[in-house]
N, C-alpha and C. Protein backbone atom coordinates (compact mmCIF):
# COMPACT_ATOMS: atom_id res chain seq x y z
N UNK A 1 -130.37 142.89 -47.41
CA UNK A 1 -130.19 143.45 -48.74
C UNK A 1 -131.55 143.92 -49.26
N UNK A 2 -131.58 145.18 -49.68
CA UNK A 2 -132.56 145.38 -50.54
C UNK A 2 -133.62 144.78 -51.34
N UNK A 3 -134.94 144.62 -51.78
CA UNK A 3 -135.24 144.06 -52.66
C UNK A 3 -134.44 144.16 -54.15
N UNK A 4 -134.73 145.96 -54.20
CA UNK A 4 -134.13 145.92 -55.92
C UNK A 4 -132.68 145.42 -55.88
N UNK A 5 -131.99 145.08 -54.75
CA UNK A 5 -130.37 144.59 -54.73
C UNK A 5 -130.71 142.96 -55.47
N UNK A 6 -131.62 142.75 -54.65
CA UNK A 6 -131.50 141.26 -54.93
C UNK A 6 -132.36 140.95 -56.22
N UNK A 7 -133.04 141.83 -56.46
CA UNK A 7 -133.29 141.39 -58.17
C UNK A 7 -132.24 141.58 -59.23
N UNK A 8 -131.70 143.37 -58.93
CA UNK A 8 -130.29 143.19 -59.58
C UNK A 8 -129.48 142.43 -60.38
N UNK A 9 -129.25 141.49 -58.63
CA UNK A 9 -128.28 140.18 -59.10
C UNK A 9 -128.74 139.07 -59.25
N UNK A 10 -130.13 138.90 -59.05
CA UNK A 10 -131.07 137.92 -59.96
C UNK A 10 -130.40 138.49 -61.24
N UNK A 11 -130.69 139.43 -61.82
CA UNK A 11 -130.67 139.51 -63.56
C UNK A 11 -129.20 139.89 -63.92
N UNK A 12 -128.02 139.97 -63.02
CA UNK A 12 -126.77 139.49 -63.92
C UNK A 12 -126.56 138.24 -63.73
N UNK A 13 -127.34 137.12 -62.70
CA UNK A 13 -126.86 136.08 -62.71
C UNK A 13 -127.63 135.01 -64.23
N UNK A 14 -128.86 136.09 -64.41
CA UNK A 14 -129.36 135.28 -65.23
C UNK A 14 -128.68 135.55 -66.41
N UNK A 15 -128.33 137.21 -66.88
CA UNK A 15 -127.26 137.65 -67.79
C UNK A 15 -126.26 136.90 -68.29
N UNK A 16 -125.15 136.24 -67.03
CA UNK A 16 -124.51 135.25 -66.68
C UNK A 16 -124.58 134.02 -67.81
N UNK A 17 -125.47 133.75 -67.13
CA UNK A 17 -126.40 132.38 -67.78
C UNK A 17 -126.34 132.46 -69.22
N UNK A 18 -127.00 133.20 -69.55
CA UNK A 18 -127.42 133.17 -71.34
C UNK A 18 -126.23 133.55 -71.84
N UNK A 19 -125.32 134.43 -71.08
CA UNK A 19 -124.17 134.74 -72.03
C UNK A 19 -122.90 133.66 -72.40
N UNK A 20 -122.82 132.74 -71.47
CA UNK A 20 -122.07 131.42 -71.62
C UNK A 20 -123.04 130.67 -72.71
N UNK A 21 -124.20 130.53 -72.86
CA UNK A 21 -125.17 129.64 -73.45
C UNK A 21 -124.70 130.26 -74.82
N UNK A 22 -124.16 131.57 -75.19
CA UNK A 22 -124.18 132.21 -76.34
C UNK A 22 -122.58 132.39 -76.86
N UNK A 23 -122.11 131.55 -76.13
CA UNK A 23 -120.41 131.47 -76.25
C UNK A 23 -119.42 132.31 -75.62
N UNK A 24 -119.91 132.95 -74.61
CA UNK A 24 -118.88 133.83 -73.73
C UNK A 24 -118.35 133.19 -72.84
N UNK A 25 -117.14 133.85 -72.24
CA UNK A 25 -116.59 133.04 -71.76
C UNK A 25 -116.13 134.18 -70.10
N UNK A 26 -117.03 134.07 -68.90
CA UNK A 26 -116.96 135.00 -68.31
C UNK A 26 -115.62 135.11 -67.28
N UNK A 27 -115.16 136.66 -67.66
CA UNK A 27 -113.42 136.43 -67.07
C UNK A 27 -114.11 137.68 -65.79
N UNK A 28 -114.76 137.99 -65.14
CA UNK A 28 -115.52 139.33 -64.18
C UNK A 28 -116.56 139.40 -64.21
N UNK A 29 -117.01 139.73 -62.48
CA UNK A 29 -118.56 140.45 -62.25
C UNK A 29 -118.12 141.31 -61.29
N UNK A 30 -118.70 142.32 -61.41
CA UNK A 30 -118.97 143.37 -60.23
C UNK A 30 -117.45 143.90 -59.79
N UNK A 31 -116.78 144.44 -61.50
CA UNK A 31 -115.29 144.74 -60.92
C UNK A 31 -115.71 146.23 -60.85
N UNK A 32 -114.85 146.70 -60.00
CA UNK A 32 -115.13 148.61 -59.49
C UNK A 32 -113.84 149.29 -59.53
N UNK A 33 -113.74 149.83 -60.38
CA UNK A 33 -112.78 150.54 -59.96
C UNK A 33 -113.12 152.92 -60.21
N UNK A 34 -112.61 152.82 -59.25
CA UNK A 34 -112.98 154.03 -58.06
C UNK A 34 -114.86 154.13 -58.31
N UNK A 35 -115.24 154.83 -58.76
CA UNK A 35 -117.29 154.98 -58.82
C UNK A 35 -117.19 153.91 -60.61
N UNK A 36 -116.60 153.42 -61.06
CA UNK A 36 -117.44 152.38 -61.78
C UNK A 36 -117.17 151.40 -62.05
N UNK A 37 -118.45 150.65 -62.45
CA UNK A 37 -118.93 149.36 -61.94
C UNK A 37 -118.88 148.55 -63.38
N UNK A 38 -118.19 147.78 -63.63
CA UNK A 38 -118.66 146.59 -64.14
C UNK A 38 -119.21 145.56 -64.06
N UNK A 39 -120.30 145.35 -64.50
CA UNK A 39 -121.21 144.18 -64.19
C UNK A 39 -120.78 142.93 -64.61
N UNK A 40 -120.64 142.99 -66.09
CA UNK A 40 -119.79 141.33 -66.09
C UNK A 40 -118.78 142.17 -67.69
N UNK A 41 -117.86 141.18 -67.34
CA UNK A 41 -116.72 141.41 -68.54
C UNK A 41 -116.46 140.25 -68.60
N UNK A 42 -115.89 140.10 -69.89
CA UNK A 42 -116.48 138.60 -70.88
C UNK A 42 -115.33 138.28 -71.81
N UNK A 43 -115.32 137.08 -72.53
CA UNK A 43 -114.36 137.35 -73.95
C UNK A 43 -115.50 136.74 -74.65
N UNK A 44 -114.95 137.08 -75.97
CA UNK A 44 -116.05 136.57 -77.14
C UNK A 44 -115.31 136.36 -78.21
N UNK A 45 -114.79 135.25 -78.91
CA UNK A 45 -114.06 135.49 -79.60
C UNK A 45 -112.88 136.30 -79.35
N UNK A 46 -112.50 136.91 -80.68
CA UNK A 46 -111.21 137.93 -80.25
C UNK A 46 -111.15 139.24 -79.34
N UNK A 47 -112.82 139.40 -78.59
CA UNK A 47 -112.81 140.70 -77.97
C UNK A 47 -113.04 139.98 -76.84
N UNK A 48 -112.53 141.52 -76.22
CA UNK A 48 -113.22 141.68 -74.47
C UNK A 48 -114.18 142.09 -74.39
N UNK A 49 -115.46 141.93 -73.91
CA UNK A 49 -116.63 142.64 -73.79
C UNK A 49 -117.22 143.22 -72.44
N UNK A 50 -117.82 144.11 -72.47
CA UNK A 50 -117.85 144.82 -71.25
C UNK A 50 -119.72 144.73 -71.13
N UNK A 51 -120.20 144.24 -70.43
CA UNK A 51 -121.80 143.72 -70.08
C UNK A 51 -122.15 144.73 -69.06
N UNK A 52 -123.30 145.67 -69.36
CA UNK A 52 -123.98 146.35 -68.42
C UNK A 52 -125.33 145.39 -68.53
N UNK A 53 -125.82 145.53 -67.31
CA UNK A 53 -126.94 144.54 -67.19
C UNK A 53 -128.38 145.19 -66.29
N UNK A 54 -129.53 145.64 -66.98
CA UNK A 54 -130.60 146.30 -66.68
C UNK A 54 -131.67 145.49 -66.43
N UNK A 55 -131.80 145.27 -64.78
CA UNK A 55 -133.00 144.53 -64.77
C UNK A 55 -134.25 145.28 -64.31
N UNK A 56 -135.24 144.64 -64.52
CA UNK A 56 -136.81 145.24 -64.20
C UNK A 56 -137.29 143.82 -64.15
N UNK A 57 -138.34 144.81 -62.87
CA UNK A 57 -139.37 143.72 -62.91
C UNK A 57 -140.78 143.97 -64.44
N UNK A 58 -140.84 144.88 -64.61
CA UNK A 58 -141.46 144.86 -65.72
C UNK A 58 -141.00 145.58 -67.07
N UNK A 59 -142.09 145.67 -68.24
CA UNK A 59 -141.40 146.39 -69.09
C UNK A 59 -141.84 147.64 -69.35
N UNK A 60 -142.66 148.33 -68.20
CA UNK A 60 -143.67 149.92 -68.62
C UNK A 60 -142.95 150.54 -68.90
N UNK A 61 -141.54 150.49 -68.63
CA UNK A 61 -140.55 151.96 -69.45
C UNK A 61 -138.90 150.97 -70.12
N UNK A 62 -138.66 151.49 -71.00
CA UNK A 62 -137.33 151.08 -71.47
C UNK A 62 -136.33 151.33 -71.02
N UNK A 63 -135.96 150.17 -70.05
CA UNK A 63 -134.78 149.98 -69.34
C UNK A 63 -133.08 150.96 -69.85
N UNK A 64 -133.32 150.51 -71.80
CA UNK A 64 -132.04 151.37 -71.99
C UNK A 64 -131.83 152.94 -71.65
N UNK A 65 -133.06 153.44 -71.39
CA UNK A 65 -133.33 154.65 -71.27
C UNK A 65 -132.34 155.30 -69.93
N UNK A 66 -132.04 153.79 -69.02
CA UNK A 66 -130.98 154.43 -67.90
C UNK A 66 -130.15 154.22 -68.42
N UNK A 67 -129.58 153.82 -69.78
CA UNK A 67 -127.96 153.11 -69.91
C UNK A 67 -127.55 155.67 -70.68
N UNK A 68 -127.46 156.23 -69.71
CA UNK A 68 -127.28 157.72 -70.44
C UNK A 68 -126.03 157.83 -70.89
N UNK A 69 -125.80 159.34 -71.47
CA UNK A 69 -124.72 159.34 -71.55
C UNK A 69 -123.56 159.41 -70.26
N UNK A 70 -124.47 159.56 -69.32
CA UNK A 70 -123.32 159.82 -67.97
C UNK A 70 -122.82 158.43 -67.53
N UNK A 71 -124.15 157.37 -67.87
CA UNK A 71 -123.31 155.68 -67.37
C UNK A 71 -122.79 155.55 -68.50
N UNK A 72 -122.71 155.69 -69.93
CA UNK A 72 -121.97 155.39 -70.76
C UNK A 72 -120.34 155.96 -70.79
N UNK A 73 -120.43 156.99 -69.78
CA UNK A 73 -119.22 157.93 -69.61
C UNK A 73 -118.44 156.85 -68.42
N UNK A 74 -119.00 156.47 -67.23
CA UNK A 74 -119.02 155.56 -66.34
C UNK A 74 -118.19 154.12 -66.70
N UNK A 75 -119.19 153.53 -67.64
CA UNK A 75 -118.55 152.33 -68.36
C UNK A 75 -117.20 152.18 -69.20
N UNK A 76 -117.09 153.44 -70.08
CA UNK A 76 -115.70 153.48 -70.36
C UNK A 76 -114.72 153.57 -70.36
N UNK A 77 -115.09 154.81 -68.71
CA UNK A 77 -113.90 154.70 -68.27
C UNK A 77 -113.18 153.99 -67.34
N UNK A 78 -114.37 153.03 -66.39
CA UNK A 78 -114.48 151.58 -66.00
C UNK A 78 -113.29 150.60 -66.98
N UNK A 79 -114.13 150.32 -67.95
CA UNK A 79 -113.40 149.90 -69.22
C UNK A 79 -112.01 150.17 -69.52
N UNK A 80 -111.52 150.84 -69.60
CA UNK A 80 -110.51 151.56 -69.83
C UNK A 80 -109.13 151.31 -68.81
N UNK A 81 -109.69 151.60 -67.24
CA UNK A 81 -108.82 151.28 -66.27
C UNK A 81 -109.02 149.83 -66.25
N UNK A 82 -109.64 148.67 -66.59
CA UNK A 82 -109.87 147.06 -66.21
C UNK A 82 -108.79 147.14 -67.28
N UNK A 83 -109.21 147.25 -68.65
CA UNK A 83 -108.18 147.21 -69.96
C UNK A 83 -106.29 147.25 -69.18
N UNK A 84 -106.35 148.38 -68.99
CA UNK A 84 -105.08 149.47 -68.38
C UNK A 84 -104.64 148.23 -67.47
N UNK A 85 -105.31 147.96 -66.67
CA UNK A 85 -104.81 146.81 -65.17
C UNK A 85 -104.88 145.65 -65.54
N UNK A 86 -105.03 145.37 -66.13
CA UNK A 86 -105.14 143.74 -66.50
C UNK A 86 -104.10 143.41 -67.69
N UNK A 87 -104.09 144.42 -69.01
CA UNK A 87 -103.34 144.89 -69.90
C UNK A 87 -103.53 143.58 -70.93
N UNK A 88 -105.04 144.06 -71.21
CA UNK A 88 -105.78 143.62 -72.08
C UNK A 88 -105.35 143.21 -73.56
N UNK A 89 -104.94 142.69 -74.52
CA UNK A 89 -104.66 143.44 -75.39
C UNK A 89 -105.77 142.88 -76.46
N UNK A 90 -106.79 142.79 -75.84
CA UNK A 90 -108.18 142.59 -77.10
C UNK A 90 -108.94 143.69 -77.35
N UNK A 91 -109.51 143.79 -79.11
CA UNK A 91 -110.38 144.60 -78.92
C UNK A 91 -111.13 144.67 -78.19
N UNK A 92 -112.01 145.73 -77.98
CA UNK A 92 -113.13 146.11 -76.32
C UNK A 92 -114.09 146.11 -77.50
N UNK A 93 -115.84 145.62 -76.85
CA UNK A 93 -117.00 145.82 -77.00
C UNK A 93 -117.92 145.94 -76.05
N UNK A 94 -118.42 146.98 -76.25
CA UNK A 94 -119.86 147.29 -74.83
C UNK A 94 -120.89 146.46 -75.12
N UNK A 95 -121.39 145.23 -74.39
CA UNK A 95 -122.99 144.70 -74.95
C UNK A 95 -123.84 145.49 -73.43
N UNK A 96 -125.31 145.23 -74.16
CA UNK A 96 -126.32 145.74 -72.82
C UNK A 96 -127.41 144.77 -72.90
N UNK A 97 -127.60 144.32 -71.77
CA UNK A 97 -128.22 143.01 -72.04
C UNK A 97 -129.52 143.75 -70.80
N UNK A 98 -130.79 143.46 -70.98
CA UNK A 98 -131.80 143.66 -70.09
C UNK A 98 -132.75 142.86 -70.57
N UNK A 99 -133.06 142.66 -68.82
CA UNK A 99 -133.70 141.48 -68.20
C UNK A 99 -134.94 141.71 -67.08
N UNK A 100 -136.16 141.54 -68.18
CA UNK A 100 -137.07 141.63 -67.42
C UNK A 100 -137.80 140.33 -66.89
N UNK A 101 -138.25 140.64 -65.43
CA UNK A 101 -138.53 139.47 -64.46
C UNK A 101 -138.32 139.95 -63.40
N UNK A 102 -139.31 138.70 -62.34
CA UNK A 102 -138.24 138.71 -60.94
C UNK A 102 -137.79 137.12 -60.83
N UNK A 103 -137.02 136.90 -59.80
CA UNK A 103 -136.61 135.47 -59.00
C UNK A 103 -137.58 134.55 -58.78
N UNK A 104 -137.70 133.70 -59.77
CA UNK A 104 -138.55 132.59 -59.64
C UNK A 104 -139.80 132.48 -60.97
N UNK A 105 -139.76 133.48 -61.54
CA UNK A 105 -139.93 133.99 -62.84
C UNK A 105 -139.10 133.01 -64.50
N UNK A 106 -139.85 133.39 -65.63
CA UNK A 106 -138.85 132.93 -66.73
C UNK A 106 -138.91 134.42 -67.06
N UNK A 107 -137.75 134.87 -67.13
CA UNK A 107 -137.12 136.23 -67.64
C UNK A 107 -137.11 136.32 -68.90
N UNK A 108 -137.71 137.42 -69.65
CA UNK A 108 -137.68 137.33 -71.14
C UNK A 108 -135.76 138.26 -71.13
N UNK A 109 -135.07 138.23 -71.94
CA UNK A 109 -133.81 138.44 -72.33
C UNK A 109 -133.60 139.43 -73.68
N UNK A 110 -132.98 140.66 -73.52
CA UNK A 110 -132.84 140.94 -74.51
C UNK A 110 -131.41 141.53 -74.50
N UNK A 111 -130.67 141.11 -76.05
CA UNK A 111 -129.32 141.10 -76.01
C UNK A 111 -128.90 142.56 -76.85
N UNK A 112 -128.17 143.34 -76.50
CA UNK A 112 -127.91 144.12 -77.73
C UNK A 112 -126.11 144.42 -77.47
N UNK A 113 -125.92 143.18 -78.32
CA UNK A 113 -124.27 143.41 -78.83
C UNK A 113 -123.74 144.48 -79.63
N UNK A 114 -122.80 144.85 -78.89
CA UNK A 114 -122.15 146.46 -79.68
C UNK A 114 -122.77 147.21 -79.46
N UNK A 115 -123.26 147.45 -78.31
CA UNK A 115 -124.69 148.53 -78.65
C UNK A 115 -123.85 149.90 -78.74
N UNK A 116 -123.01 150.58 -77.90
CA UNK A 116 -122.56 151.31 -78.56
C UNK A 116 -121.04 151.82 -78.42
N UNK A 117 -120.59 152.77 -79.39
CA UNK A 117 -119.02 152.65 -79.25
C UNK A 117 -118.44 153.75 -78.18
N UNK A 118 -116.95 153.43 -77.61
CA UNK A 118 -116.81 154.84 -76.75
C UNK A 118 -117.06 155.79 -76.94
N UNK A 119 -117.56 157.94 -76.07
CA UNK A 119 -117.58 158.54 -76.82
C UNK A 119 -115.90 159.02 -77.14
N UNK A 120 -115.88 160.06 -78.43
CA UNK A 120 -114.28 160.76 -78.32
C UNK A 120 -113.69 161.10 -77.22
N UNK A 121 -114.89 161.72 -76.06
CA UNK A 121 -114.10 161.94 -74.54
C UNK A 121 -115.19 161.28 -73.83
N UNK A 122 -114.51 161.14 -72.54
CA UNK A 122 -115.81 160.64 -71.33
C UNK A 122 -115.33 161.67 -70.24
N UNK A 123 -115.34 162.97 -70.42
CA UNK A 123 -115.52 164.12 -69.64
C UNK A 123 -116.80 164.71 -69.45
């Protein structure tokens, strides 16, 4: 496996971690359906939450800067078919959680719940 593979999943496992510590309750990792990827999907209370998870080993550029509109197009409609197949019936929330570090490291964590809402289309 790759290095950046295995930091990756260093930082959803650490994602993982803090998000149970913060009251989630994790129902998925790494669900795919056709090109997208869910990293972890969650409940929180009365929602489903949908976790993209950005790791780095450092912080010289802002990680959210990859969350674009094309993975945000990605995630929802990810979202959308898990919702559809599972037949969800909670509200949905996108969090983006990034995690800088490597494996063997203390990872600083940063959470941003709701970060943002579907667009009107994901065409």
């Amino acid at each position: 496996m790759a290095e950046h593979n295995n930091e990756g999943a260093w930082g959803e496992n650490v994602a993982r971690e803090y998000l149970i510590t913060q009251g989630y309750t994790i129902i998925d990792t790494n669900a795919t359906f056709g090109k997208n990827e869910l990293d972890i999907v969650a409940r929180h209370h009365n929602r489903i939450v949908f976790v993209e998870v950005k790791t780095r080993s450092t912080d010289e550029y802002d990680p959210l800067d990859a969350v674009d509109r094309k993975k945000i197009s990605h995630l929802c409609r990810g979202a959308e078919a898990y919702v559809k197949a599972y037949n969800i019936p909670h509200p949905v929330q996108f969090d983006i959680i990034v995690v800088i570090g490597t494996p063997g490291s203390k990872p600083k964590i940063d959470h941003y719940p709701d970060a943002f809402l579907p667009p009107l289309s994901t065409r």
